[in-house]
C-alpha atoms as a PDB file:
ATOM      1  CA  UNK A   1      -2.799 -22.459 -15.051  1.00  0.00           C
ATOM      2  CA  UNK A   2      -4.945 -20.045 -13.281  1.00  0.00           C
ATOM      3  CA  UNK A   3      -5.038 -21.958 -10.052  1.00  0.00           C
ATOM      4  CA  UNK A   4      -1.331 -22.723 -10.232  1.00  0.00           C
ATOM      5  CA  UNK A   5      -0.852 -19.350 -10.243  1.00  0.00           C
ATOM      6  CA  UNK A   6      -3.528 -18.994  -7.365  1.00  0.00           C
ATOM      7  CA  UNK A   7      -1.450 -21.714  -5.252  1.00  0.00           C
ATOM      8  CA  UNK A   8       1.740 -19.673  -5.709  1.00  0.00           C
ATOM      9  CA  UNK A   9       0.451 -16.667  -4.607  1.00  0.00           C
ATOM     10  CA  UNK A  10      -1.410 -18.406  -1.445  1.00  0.00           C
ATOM     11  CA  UNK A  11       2.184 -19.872  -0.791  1.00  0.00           C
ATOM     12  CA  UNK A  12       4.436 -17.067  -1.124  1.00  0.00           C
ATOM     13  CA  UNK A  13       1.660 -14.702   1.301  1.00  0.00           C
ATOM     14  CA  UNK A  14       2.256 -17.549   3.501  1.00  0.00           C
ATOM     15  CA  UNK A  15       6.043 -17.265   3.165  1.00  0.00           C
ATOM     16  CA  UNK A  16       6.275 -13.477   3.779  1.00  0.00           C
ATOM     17  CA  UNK A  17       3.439 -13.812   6.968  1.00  0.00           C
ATOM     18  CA  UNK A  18       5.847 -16.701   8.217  1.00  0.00           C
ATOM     19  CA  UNK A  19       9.759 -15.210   7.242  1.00  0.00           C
ATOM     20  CA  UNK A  20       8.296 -11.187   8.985  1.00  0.00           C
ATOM     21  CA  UNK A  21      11.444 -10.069  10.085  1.00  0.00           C
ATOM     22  CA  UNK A  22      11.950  -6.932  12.407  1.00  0.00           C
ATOM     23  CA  UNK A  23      12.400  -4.092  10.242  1.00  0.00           C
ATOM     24  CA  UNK A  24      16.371  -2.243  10.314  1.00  0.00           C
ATOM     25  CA  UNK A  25      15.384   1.344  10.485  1.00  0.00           C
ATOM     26  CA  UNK A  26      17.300   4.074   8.650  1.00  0.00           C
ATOM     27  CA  UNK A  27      17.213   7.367   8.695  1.00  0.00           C
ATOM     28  CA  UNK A  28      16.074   7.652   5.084  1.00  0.00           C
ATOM     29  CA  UNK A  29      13.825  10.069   2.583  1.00  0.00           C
ATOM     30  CA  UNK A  30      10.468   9.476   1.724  1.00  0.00           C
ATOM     31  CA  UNK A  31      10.624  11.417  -1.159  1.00  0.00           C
ATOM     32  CA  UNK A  32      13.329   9.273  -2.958  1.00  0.00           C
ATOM     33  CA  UNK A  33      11.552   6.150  -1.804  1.00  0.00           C
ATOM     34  CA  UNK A  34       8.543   7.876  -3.461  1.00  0.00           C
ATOM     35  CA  UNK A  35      10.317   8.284  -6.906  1.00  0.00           C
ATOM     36  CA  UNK A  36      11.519   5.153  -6.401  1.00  0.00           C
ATOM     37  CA  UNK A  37       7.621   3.350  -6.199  1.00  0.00           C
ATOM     38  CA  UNK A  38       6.308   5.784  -9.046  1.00  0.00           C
ATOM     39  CA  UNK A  39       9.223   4.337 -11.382  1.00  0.00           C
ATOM     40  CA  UNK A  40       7.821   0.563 -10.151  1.00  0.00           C
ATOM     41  CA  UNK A  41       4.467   0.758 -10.647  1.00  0.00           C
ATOM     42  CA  UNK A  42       3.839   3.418 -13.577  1.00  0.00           C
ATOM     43  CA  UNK A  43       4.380   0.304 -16.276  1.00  0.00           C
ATOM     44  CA  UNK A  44       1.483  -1.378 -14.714  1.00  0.00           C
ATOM     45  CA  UNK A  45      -0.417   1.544 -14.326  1.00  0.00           C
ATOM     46  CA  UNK A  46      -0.720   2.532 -18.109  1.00  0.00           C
ATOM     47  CA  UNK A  47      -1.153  -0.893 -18.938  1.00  0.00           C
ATOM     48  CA  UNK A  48      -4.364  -0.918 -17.109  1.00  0.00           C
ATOM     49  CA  UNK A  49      -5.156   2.247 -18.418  1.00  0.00           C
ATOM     50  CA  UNK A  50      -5.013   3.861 -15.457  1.00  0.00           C
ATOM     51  CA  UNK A  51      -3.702   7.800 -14.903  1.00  0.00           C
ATOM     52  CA  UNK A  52      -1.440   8.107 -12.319  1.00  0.00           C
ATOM     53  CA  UNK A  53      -1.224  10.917 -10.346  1.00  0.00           C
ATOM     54  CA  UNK A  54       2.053  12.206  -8.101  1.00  0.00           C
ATOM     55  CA  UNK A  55       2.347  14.880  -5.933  1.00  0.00           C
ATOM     56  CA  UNK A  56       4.139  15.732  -3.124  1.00  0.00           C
ATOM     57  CA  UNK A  57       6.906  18.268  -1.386  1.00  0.00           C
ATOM     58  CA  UNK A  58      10.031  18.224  -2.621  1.00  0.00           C
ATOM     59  CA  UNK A  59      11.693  18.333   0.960  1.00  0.00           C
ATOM     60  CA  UNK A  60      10.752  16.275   3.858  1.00  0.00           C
ATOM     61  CA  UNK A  61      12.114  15.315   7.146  1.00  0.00           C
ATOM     62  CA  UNK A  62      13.346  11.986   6.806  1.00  0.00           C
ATOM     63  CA  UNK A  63      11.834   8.945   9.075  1.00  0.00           C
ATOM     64  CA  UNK A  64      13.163   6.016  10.322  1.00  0.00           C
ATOM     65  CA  UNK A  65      12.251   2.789   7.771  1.00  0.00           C
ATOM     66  CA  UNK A  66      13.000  -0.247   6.305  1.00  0.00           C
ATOM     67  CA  UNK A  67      13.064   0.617   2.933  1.00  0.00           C
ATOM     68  CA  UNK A  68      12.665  -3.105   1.159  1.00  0.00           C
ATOM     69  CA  UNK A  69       9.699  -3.225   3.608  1.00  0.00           C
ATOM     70  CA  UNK A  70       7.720  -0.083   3.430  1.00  0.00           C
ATOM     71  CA  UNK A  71       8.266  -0.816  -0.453  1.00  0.00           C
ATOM     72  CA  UNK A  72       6.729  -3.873   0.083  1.00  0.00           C
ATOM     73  CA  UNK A  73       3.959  -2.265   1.720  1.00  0.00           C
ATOM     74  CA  UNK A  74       3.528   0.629  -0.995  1.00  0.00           C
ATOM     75  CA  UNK A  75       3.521  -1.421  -3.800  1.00  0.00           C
ATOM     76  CA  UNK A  76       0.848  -3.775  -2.220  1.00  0.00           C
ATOM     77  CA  UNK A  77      -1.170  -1.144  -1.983  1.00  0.00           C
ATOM     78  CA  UNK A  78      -0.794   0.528  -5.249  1.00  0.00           C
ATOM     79  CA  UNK A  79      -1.551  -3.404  -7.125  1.00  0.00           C
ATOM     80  CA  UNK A  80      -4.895  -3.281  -5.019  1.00  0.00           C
ATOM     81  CA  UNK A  81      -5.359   0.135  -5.990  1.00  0.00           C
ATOM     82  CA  UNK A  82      -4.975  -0.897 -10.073  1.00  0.00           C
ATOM     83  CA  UNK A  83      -7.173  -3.980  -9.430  1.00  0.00           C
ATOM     84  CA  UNK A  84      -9.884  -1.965  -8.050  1.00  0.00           C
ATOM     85  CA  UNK A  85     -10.122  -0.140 -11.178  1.00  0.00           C
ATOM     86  CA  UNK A  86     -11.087  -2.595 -13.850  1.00  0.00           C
ATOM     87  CA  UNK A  87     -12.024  -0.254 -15.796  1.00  0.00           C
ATOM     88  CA  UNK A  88      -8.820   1.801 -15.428  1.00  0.00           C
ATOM     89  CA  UNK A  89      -9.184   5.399 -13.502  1.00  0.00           C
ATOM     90  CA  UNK A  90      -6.934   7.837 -11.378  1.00  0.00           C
ATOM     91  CA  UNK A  91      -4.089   6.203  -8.896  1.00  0.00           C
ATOM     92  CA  UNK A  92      -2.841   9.197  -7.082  1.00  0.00           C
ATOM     93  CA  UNK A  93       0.251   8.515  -5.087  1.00  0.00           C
ATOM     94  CA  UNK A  94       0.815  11.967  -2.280  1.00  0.00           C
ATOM     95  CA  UNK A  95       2.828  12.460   0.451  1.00  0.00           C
ATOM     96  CA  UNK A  96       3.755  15.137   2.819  1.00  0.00           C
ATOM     97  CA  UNK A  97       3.610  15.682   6.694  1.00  0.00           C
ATOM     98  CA  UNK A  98       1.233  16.102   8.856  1.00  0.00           C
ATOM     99  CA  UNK A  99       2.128  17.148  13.275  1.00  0.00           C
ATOM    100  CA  UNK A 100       5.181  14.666  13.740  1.00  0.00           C
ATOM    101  CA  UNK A 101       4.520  12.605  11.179  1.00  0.00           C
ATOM    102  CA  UNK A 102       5.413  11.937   7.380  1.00  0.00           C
ATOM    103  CA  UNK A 103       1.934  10.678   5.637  1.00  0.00           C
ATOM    104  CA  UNK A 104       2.027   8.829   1.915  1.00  0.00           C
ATOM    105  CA  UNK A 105      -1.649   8.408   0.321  1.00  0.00           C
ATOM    106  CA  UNK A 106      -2.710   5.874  -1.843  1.00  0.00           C
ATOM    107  CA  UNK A 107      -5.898   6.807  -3.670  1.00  0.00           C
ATOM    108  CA  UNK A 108      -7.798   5.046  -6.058  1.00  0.00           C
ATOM    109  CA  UNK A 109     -10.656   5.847  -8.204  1.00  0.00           C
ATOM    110  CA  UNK A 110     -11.710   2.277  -7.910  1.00  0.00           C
ATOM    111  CA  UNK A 111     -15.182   0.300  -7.036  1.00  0.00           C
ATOM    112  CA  UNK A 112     -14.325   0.968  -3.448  1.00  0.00           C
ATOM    113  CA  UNK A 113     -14.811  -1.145   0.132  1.00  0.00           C
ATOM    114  CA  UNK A 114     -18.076  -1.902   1.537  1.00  0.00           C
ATOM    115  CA  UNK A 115     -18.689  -0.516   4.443  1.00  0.00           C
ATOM    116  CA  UNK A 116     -18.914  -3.370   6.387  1.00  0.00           C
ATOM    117  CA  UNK A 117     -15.425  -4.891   5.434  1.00  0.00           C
ATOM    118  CA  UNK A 118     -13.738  -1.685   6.400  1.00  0.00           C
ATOM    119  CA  UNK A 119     -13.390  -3.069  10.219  1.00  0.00           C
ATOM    120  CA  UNK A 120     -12.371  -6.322   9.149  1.00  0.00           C
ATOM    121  CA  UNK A 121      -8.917  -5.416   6.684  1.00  0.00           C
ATOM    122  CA  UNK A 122      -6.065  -6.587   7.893  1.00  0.00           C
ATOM    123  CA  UNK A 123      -7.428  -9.685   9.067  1.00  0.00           C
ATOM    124  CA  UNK A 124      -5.975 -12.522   8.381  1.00  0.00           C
ATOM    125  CA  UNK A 125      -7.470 -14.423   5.514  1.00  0.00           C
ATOM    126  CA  UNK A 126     -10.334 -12.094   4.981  1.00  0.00           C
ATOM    127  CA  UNK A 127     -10.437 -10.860   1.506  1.00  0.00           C
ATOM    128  CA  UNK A 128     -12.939  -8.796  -1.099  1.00  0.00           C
ATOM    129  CA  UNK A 129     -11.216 -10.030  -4.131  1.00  0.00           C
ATOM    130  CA  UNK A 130     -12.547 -13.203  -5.737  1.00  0.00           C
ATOM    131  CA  UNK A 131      -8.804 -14.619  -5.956  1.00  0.00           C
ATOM    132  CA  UNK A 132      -7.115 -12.513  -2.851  1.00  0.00           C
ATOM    133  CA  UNK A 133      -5.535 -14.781  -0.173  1.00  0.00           C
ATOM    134  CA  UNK A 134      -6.381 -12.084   2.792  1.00  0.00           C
ATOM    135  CA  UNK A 135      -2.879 -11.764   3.893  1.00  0.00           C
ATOM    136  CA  UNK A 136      -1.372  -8.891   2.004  1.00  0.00           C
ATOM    137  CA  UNK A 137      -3.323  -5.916   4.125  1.00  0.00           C
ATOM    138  CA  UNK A 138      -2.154  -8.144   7.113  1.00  0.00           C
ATOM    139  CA  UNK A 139       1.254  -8.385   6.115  1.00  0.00           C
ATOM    140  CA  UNK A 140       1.100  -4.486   5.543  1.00  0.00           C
ATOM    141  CA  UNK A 141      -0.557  -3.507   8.848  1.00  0.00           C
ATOM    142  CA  UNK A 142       1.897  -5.685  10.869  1.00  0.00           C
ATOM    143  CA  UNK A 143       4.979  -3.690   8.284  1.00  0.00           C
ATOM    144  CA  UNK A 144       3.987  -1.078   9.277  1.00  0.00           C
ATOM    145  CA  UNK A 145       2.827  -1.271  13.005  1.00  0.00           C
ATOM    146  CA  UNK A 146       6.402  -2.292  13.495  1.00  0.00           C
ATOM    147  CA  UNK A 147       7.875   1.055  12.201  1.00  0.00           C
ATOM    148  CA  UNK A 148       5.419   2.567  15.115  1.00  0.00           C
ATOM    149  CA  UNK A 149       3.107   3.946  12.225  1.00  0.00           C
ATOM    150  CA  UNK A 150      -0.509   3.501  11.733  1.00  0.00           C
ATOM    151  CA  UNK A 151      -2.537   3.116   7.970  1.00  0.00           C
ATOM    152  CA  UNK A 152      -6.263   4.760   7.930  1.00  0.00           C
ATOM    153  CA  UNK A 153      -8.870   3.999   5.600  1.00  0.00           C
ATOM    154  CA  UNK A 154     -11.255   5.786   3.983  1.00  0.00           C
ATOM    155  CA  UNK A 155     -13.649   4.350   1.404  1.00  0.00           C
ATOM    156  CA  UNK A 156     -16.930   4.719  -0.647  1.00  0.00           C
ATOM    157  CA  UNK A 157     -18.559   2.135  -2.962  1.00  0.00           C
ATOM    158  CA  UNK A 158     -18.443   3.277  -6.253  1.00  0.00           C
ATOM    159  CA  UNK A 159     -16.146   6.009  -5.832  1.00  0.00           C
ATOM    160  CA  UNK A 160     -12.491   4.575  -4.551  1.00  0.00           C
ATOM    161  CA  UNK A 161     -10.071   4.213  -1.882  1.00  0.00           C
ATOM    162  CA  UNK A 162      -7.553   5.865  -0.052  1.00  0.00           C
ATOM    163  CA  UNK A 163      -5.187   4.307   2.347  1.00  0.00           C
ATOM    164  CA  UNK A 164      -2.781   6.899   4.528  1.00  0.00           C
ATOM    165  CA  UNK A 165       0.597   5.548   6.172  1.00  0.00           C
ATOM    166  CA  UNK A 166       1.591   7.615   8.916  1.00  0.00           C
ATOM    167  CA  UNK A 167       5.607   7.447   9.567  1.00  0.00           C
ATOM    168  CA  UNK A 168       7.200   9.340  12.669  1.00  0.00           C
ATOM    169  CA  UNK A 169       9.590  12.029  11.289  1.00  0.00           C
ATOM    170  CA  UNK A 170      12.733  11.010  12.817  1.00  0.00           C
ATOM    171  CA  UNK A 171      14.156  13.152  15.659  1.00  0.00           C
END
């Protein structure tokens, strides 16, 4: 069953890599699509025993975004975040602005990246996880390289993760 479940995952990577659509970009809030990740991924937080953490401003200038796909991208990063904490830990999901643009943080008190894989996420097929498929940090660069934004990485082994999306504030 476990490598069924493997396959399906391998196919439906494929299936998002292969069906990328532009994204239709809205003038929308960050802060609602904020509340609207928390509420998603809070159930599998606690049941990994894992705190999760949420701060943010209450006001923001809205961006331009797809919302189903910087969801997408939000909540891939938030499942790596809970699987890099086997031993549950602190998720902290933040997000304000920073010059013109609207950052959300996804930190994790996790096991961390090694150093030398930091230059090689995002490419595709290259994975640390013993059952990762090496396309969903690909999927979420190219997400969100076509809303003109940009995701930095900062890591330690043994201490976590924390991957920033940068969003232009809309004009």
């Amino acid at each position: 069953m476990e490598e069924t479940h493997q396959a399906i995952r391998i196919i439906n990577d494929f299936l998002k890599l292969a069906r990328f659509r532009e994204p239709v970009l809205t003038k929308q809030s960050v802060v609602k699509l904020m509340g609207e990740v928390r509420a998603s991924i809070e159930p599998q937080a606690l049941a990994n025993n894992i705190t999760l953490e949420y701060k943010g401003a209450d006001i923001l200038p809205e961006c331009m975004f797809d919302k189903q796909q910087l969801k997408q991208v939000l909540i891939n990063l938030c499942q790596n975040a809970i699987e890099a904490m086997t031993d549950g830990g602190i998720l902290t999901l933040s997000f304000g602005s920073h010059c013109n643009d609207a950052f959300i943080e996804i930190k994790d008190t996790g096991r961390g990246i090694p150093c030398g894989s930091l230059n090689k996420l995002g490419v595709p097929f290259f994975t640390t996880k013993e059952h990762g498929t090496g396309l969903g940090l690909n999927i979420c660069y190219a997400i969100i390289s076509a809303h003109n934004g940009k995701i930095e990485v900062d890591s330690k082994e043994g201490q976590g993760s924390s991957f920033r999306v940068y969003l232009p504030v809309s004009a």
